[in-house]
N, C-alpha and C. Protein backbone atom coordinates (compact mmCIF):
# COMPACT_ATOMS: atom_id res chain seq x y z
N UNK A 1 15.47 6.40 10.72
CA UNK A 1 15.37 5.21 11.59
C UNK A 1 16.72 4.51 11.70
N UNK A 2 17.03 4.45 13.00
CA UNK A 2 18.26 3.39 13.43
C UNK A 2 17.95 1.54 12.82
N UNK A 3 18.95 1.46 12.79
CA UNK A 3 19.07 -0.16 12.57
C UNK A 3 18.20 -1.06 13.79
N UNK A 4 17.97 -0.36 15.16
CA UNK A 4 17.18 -1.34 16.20
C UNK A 4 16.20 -1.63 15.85
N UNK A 5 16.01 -2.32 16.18
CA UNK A 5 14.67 -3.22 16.48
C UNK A 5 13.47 -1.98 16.95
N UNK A 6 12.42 -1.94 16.26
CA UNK A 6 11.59 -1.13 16.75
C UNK A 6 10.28 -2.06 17.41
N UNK A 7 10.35 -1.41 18.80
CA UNK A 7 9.56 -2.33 19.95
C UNK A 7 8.27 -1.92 20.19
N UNK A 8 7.19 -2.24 19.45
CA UNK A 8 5.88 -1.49 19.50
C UNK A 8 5.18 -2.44 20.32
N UNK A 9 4.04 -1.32 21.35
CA UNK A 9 3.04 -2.16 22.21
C UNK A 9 1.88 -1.51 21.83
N UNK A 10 0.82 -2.19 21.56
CA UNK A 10 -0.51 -2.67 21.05
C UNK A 10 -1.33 -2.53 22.21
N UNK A 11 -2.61 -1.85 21.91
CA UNK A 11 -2.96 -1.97 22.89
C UNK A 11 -4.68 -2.74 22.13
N UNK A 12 -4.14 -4.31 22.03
CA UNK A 12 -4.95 -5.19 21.91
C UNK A 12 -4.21 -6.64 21.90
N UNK A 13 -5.16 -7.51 21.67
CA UNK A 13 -4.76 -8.68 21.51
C UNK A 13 -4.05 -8.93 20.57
N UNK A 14 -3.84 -10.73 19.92
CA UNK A 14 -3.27 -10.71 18.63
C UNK A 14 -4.92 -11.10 18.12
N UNK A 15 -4.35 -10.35 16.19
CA UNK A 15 -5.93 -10.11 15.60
C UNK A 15 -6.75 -9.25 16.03
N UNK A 16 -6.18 -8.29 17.03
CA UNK A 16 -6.80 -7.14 17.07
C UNK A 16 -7.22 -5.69 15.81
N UNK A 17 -7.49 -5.03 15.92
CA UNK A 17 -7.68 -3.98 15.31
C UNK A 17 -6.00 -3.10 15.50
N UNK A 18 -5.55 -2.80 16.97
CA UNK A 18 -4.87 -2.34 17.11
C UNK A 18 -3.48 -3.15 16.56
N UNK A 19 -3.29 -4.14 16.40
CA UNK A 19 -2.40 -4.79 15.26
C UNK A 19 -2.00 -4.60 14.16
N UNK A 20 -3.74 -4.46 13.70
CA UNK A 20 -4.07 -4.01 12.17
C UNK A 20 -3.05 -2.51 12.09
N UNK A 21 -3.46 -1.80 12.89
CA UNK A 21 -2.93 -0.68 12.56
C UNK A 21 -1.65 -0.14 12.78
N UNK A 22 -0.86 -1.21 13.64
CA UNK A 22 0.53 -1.31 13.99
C UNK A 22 0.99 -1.90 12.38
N UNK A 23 0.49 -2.53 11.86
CA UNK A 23 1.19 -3.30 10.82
C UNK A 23 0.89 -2.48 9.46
N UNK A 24 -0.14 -1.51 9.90
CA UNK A 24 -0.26 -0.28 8.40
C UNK A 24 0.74 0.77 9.38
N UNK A 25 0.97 0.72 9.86
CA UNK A 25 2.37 1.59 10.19
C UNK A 25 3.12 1.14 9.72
N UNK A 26 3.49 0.52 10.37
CA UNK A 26 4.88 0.20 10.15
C UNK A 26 5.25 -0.03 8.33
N UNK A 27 3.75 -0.49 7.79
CA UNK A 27 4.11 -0.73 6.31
C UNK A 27 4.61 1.11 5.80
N UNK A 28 3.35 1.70 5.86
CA UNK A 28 3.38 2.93 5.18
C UNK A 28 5.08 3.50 6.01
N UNK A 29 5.41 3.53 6.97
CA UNK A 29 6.37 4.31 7.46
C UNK A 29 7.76 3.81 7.30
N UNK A 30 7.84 2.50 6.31
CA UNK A 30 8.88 1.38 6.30
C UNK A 30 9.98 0.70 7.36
N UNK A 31 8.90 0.64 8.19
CA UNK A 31 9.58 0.08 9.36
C UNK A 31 9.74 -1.17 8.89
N UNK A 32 10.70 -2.24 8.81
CA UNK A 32 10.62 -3.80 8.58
C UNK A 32 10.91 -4.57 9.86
N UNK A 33 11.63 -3.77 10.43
CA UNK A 33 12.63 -4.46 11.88
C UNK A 33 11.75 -4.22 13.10
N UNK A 34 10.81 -4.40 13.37
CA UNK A 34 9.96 -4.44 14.04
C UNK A 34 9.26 -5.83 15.05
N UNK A 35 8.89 -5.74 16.10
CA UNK A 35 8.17 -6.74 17.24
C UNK A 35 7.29 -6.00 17.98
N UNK A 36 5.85 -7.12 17.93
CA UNK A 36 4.91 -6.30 18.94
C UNK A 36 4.55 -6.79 19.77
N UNK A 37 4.13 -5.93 20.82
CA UNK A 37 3.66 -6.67 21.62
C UNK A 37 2.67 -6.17 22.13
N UNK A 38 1.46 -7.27 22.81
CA UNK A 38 -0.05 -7.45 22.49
C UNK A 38 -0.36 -7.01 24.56
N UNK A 39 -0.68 -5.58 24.53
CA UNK A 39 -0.38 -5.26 25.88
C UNK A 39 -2.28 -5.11 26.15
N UNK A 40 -2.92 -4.95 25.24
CA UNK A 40 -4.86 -5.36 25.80
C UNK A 40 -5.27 -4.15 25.63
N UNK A 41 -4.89 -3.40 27.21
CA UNK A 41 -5.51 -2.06 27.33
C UNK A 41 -4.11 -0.70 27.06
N UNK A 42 -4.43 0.56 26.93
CA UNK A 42 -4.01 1.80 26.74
C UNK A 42 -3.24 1.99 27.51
N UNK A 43 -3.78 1.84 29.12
CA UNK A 43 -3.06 1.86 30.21
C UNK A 43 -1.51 1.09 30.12
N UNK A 44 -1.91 0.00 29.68
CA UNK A 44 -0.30 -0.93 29.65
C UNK A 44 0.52 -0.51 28.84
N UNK A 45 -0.41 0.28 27.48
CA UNK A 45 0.93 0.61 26.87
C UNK A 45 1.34 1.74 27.02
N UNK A 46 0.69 2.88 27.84
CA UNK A 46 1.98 3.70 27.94
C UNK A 46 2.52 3.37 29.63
N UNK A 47 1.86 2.63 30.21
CA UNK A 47 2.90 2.05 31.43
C UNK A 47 4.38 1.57 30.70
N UNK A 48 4.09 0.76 30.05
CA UNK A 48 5.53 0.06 28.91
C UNK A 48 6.35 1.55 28.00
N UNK A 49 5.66 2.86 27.49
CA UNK A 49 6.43 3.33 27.34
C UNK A 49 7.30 4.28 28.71
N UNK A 50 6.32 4.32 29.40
CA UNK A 50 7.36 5.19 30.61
C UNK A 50 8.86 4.46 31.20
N UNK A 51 8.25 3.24 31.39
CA UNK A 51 9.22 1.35 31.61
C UNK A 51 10.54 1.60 30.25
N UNK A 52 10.04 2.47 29.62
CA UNK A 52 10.99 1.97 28.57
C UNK A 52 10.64 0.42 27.81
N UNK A 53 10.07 -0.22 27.96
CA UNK A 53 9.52 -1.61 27.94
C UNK A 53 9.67 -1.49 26.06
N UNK A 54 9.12 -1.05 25.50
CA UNK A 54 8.65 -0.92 23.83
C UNK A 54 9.23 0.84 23.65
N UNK A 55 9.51 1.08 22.29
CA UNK A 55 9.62 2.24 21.89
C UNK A 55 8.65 3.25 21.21
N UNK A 56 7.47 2.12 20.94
CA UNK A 56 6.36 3.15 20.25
C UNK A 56 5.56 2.34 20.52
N UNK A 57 3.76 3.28 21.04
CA UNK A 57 2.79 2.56 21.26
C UNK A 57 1.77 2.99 20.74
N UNK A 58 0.73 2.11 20.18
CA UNK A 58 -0.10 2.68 19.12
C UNK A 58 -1.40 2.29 19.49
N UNK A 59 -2.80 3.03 19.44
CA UNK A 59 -3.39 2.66 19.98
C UNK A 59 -4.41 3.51 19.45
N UNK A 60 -5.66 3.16 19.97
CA UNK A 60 -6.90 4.39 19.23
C UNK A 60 -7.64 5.30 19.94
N UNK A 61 -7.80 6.63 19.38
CA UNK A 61 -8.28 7.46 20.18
C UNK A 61 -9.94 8.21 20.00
N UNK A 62 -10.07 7.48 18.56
CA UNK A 62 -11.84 7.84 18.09
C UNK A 62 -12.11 7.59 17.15
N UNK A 63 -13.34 6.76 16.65
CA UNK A 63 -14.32 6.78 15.97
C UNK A 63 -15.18 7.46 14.66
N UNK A 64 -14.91 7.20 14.26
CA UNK A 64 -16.11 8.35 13.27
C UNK A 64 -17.40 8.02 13.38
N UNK A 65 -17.88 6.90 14.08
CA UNK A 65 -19.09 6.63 14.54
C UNK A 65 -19.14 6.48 15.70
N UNK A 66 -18.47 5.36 16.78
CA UNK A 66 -18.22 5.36 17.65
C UNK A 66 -17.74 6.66 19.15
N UNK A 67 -17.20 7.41 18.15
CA UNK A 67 -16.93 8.44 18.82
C UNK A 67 -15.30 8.44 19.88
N UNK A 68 -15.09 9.19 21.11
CA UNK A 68 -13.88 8.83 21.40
C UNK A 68 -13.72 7.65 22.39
N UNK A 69 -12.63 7.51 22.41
CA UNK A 69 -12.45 5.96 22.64
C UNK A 69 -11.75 6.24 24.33
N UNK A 70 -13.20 6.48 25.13
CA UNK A 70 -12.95 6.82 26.74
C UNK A 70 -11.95 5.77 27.29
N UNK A 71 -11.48 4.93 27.44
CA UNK A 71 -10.26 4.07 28.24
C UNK A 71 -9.28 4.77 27.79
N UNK A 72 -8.92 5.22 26.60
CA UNK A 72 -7.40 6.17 26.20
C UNK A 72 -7.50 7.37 26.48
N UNK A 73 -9.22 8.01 27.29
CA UNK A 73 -8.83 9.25 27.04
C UNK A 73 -8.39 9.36 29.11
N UNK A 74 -8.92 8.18 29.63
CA UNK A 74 -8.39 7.93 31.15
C UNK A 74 -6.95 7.90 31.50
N UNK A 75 -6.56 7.19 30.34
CA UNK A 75 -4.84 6.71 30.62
C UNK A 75 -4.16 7.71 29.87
N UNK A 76 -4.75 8.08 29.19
CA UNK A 76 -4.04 9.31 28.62
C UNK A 76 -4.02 10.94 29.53
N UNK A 77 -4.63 10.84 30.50
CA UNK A 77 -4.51 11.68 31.50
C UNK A 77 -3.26 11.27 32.75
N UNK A 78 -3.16 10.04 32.63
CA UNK A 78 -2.28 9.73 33.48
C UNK A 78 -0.92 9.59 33.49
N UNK A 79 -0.24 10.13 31.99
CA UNK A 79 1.09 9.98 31.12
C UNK A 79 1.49 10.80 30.66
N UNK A 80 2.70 10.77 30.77
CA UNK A 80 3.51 12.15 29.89
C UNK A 80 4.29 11.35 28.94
N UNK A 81 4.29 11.57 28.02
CA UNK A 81 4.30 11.03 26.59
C UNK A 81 4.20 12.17 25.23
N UNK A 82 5.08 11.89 24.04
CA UNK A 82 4.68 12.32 23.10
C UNK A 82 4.23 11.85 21.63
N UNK A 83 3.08 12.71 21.26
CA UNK A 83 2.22 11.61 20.02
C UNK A 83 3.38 12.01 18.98
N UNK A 84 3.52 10.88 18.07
CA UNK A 84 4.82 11.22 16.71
C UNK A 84 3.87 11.08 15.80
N UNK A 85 2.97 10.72 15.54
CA UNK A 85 1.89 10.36 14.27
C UNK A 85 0.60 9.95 15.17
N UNK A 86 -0.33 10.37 13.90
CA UNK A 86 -1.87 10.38 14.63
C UNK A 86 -1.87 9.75 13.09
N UNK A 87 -2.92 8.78 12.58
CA UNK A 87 -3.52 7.97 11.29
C UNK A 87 -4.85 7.52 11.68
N UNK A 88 -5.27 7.43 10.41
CA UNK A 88 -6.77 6.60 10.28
C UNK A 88 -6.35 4.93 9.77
N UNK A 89 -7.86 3.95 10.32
CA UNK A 89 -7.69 2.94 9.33
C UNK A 89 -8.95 2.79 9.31
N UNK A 90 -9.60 2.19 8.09
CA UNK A 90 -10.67 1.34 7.78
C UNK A 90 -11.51 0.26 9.05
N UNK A 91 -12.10 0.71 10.14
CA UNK A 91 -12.44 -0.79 10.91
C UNK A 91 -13.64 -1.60 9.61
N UNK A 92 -13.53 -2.78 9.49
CA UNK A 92 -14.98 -3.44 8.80
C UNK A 92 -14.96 -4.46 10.03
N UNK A 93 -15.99 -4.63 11.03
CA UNK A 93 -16.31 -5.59 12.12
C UNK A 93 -17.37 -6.84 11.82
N UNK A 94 -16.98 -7.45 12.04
CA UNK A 94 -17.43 -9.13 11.49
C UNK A 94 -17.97 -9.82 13.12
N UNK A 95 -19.35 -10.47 12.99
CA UNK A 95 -19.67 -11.63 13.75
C UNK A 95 -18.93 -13.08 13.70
N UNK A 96 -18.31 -13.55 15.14
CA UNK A 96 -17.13 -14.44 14.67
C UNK A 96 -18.09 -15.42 16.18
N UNK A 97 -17.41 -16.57 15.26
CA UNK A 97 -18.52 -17.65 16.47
C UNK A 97 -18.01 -19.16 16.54
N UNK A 98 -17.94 -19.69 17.24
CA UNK A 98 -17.27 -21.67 17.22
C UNK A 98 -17.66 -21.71 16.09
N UNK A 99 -16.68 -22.52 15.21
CA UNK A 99 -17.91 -23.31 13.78
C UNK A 99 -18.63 -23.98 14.78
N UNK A 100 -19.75 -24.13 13.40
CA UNK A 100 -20.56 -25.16 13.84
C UNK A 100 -22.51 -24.44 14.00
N UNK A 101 -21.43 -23.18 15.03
CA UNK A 101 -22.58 -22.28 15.78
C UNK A 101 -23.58 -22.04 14.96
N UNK A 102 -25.22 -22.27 14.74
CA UNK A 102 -25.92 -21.63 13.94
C UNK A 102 -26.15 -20.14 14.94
N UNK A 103 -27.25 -19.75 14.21
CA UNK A 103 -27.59 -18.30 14.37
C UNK A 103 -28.69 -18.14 15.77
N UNK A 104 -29.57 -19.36 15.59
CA UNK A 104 -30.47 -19.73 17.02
C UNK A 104 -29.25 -20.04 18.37
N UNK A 105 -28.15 -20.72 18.30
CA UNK A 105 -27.65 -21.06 19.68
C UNK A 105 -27.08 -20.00 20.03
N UNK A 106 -27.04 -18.24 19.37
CA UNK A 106 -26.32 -17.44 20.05
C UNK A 106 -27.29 -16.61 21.36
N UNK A 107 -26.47 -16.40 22.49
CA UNK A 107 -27.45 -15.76 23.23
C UNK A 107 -26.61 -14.85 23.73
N UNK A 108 -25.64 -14.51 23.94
CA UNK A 108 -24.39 -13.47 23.69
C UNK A 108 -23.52 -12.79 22.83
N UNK A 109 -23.25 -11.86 22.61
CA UNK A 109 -22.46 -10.75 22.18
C UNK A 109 -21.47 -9.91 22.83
N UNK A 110 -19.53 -10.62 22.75
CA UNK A 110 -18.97 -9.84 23.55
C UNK A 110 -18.21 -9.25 22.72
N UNK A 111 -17.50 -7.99 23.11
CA UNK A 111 -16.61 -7.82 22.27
C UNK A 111 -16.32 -6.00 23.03
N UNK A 112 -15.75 -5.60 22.90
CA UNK A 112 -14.82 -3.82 23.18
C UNK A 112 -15.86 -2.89 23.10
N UNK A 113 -15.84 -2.21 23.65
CA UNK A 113 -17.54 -1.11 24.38
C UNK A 113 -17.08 -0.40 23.13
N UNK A 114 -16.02 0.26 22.34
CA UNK A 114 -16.00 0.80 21.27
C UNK A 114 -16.46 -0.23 20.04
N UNK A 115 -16.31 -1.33 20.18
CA UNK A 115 -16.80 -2.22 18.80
C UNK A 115 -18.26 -2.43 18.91
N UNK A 116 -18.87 -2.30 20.01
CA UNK A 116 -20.18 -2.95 20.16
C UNK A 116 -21.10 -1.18 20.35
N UNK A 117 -20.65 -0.10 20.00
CA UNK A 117 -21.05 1.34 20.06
C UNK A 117 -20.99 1.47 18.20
N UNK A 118 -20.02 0.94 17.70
CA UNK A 118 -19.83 1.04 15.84
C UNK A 118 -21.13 0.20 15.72
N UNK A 119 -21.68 -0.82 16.24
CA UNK A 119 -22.13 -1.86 15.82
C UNK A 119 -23.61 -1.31 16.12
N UNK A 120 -23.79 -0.48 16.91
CA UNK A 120 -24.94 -0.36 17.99
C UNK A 120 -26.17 -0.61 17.06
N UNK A 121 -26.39 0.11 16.14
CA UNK A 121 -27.68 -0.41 15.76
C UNK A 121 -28.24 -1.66 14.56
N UNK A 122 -26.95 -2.08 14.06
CA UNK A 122 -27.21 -3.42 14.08
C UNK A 122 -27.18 -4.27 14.76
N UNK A 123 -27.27 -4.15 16.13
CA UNK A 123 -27.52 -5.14 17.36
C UNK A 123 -28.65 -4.81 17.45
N UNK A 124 -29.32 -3.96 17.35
CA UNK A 124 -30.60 -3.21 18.06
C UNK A 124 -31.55 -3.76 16.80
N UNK A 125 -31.10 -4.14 15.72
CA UNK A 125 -32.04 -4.71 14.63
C UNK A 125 -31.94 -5.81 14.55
N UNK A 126 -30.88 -6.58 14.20
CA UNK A 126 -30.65 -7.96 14.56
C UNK A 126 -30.71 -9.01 15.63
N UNK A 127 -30.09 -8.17 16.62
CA UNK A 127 -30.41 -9.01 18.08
C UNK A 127 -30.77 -8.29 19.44
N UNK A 128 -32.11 -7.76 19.23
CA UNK A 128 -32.97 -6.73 20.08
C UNK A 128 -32.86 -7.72 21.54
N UNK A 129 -32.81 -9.36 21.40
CA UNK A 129 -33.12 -9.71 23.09
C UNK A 129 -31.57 -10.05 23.84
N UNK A 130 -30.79 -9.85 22.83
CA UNK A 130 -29.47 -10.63 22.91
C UNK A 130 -29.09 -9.63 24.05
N UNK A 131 -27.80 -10.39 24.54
CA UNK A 131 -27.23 -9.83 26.28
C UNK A 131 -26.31 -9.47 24.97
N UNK A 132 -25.63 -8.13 25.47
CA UNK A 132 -24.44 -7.38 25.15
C UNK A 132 -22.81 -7.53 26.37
N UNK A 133 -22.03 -7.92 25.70
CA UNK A 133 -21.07 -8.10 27.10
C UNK A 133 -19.81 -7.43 26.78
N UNK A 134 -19.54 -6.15 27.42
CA UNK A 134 -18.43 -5.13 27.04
C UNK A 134 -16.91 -6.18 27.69
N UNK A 135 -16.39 -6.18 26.65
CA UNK A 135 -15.23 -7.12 26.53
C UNK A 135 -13.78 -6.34 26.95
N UNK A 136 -12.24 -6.42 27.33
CA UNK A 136 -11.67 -5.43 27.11
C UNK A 136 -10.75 -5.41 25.71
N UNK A 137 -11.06 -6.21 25.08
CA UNK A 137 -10.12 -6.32 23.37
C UNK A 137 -11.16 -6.58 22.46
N UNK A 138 -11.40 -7.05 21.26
CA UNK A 138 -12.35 -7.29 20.44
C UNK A 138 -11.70 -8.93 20.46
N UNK A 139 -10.13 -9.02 19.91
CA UNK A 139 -9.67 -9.96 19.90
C UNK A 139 -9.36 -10.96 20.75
N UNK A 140 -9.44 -10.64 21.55
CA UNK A 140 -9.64 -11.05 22.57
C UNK A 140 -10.90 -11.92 23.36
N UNK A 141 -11.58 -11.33 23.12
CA UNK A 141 -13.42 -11.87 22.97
C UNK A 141 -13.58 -13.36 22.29
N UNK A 142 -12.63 -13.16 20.81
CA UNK A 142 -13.11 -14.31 20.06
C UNK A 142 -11.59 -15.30 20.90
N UNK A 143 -10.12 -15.01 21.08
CA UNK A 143 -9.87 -16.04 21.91
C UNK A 143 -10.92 -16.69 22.79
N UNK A 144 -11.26 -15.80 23.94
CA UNK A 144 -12.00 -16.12 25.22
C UNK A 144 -13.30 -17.36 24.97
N UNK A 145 -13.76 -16.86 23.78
CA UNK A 145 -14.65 -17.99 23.46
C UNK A 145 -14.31 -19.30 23.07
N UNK A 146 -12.99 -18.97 22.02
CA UNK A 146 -12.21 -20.41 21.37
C UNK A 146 -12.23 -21.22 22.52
N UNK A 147 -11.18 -20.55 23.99
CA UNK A 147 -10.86 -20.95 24.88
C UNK A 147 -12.00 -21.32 26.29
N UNK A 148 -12.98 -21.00 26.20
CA UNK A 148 -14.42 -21.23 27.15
C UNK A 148 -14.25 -20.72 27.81
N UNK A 149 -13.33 -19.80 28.11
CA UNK A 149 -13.43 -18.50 29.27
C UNK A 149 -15.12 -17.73 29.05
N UNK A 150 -15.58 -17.90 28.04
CA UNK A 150 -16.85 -17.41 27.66
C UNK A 150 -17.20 -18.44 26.78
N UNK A 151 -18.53 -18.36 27.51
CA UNK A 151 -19.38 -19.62 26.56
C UNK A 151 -19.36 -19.57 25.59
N UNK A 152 -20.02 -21.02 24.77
CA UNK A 152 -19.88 -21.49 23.42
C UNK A 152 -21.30 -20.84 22.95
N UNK A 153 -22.60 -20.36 23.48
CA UNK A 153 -23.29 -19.36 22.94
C UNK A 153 -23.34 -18.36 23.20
N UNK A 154 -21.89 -17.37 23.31
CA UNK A 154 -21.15 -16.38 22.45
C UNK A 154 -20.32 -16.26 21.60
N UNK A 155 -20.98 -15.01 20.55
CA UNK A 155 -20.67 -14.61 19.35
C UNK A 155 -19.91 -13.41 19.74
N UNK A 156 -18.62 -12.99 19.08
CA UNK A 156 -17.40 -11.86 19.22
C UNK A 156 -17.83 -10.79 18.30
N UNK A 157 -17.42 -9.77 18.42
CA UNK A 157 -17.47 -9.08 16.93
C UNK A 157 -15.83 -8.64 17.05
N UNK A 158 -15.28 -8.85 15.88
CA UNK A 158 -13.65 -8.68 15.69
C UNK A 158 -13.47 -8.39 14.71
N UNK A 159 -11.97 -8.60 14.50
CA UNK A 159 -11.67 -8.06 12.85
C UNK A 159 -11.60 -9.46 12.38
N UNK A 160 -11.49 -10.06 10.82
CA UNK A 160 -11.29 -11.25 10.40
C UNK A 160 -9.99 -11.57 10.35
N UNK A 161 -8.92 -10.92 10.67
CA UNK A 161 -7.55 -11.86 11.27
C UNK A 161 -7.80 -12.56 12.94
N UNK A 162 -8.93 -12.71 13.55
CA UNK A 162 -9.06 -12.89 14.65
C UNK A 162 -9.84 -14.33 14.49
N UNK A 163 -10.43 -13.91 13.36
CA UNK A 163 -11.05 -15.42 13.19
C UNK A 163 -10.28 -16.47 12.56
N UNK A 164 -9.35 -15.87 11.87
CA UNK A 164 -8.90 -16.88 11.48
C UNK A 164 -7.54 -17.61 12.20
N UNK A 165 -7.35 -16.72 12.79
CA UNK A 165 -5.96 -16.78 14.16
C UNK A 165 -6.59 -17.83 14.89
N UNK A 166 -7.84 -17.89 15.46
CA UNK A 166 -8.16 -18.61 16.50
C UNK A 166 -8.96 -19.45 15.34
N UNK A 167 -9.08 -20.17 14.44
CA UNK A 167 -9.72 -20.96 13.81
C UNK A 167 -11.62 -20.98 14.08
N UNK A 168 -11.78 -19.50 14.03
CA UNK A 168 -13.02 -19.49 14.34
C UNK A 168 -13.83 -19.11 13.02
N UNK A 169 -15.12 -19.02 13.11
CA UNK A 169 -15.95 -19.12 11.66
C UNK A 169 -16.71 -17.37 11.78
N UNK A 170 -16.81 -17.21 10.88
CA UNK A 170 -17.45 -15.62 10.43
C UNK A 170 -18.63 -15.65 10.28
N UNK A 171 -19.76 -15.42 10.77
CA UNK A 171 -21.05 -15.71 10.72
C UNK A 171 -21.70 -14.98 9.88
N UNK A 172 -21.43 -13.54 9.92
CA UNK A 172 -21.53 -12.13 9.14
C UNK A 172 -20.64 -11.36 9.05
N UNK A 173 -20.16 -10.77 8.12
CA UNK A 173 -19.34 -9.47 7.70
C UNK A 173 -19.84 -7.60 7.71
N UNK A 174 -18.56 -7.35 7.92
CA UNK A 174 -19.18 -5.89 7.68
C UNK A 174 -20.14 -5.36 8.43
N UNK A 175 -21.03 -6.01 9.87
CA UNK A 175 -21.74 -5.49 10.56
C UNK A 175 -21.49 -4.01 11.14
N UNK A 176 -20.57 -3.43 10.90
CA UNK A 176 -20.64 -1.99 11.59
C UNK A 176 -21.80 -1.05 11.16
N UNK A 177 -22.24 0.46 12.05
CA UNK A 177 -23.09 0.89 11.22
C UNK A 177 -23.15 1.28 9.87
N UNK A 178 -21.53 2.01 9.58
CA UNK A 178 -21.37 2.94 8.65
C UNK A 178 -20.67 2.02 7.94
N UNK A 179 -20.77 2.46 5.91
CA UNK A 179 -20.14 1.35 5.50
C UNK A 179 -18.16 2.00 5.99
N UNK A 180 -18.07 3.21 5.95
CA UNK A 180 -16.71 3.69 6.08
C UNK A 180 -16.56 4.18 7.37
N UNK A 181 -15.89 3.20 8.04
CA UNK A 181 -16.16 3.42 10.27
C UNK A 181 -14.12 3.50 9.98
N UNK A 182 -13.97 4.66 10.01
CA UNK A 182 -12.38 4.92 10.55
C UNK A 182 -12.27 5.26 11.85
N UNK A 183 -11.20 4.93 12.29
CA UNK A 183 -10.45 5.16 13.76
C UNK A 183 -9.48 5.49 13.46
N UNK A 184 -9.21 6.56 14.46
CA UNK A 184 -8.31 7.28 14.57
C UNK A 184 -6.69 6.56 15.56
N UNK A 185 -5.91 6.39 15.12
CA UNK A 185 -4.91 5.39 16.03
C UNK A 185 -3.72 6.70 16.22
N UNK A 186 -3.17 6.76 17.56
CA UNK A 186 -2.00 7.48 17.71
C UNK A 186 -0.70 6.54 18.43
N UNK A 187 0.67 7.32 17.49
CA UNK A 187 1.75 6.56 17.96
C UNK A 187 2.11 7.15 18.47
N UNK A 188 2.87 6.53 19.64
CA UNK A 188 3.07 7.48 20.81
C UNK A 188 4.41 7.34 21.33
N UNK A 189 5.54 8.22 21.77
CA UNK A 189 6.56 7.72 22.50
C UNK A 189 7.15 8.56 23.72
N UNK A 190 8.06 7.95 24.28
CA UNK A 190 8.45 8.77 25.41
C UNK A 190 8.83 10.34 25.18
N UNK A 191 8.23 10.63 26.30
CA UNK A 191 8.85 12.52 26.35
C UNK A 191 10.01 12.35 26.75
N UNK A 192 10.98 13.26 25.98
CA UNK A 192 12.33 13.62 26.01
C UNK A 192 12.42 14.86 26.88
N UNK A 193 12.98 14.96 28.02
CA UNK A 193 12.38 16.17 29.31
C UNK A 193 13.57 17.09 28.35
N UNK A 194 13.68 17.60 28.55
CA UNK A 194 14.74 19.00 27.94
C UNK A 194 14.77 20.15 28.98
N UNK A 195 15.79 20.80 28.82
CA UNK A 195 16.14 21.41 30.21
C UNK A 195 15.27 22.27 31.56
N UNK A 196 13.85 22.28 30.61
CA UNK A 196 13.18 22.71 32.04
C UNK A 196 12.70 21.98 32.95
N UNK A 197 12.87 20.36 33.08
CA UNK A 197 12.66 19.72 33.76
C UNK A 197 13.25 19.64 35.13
């Protein structure tokens, strides 16, 4: 590794998952000199690596429950790019809600069609009448609510740096199905064309 600044794009919010796993990179791989940036969806971040925009983009490509993670496998058809590392991390997904919120004023559930597929059948036991609302970040979800872009009876499911980023309260822990739900995250960077281009 050069002395630069290594420019990673996320393809989540801040307090995302995809954070999480930018920041177990960069630990395990000893990156220190590092900035990220919080690009939502897959699409943006390898738009930003073609842009040159960031130098590595990290992002997830499947489930061990959930399965694969269809928005990366769209934008990932649409890029020429090369993966430098493929890793797992731990997701544990938490119900995150305004304080205050009891358990009767929720009548929504938003959060990332992959977080709310980990979750699937503890929704289906816990909240059989509840509206489901496919979100495009997890982290994002619980901003949107802080902020009333989505009502105050919706509940997020996120990681717990999301709750506590946005000063929001944890209603339940650990709701995923499986107690051990890994995702698969790949770092990704520009293709270097070499002479048959």
């Amino acid at each position: 590794m050069t002395n630069q600044k290594t420019i990673i794009g996320v393809s989540g919010d801040k307090g995302s998952f995809s954070e999480e796993a930018a920041d177990y990179y960069c630990y395990k791989n000893d990156i220190k000199d590092f900035e990220l940036k919080y690009l939502v969806s897959v699409e943006k971040v390898l738009t930003a690596i073609d842009t040159k925009e960031i130098n590595l983009g990290i992002f997830p490509i499947e489930n061990s429950n959930g399965g694969i993670v269809i928005e990366a496998v769209h934008a990932m058809a649409k890029h020429t790019f090369s993966i430098f590392k493929m890793f797992e991390i731990d997701i544990k997904h938490n119900l995150i809600v305004k304080p205050g919120t009891k358990r009767e004023d929720i009548k929504k559930i938003a959060s990332h069609d992959q977080a709310l597929k980990q979750c699937k059948m503890y929704l289906k036991r816990i909240w059989p009448e509840i509206e489901i609302i496919a979100w495009e970040d997890t982290a994002k979800a619980v901003k949107d609510i802080k902020e009333g872009i989505l009502s105050s009876d919706t509940a997020a499911i996120a990681a717990k740096g999301a709750a506590k980023l946005y000063d929001m309260e944890i209603m339940e822990e650990g709701i995923q199905d499986l107690k051990f739900n890994f995702t698969t995250f790949l770092a990704v960077t520009r293709k270097v064309n070499n002479k048959h281009q």
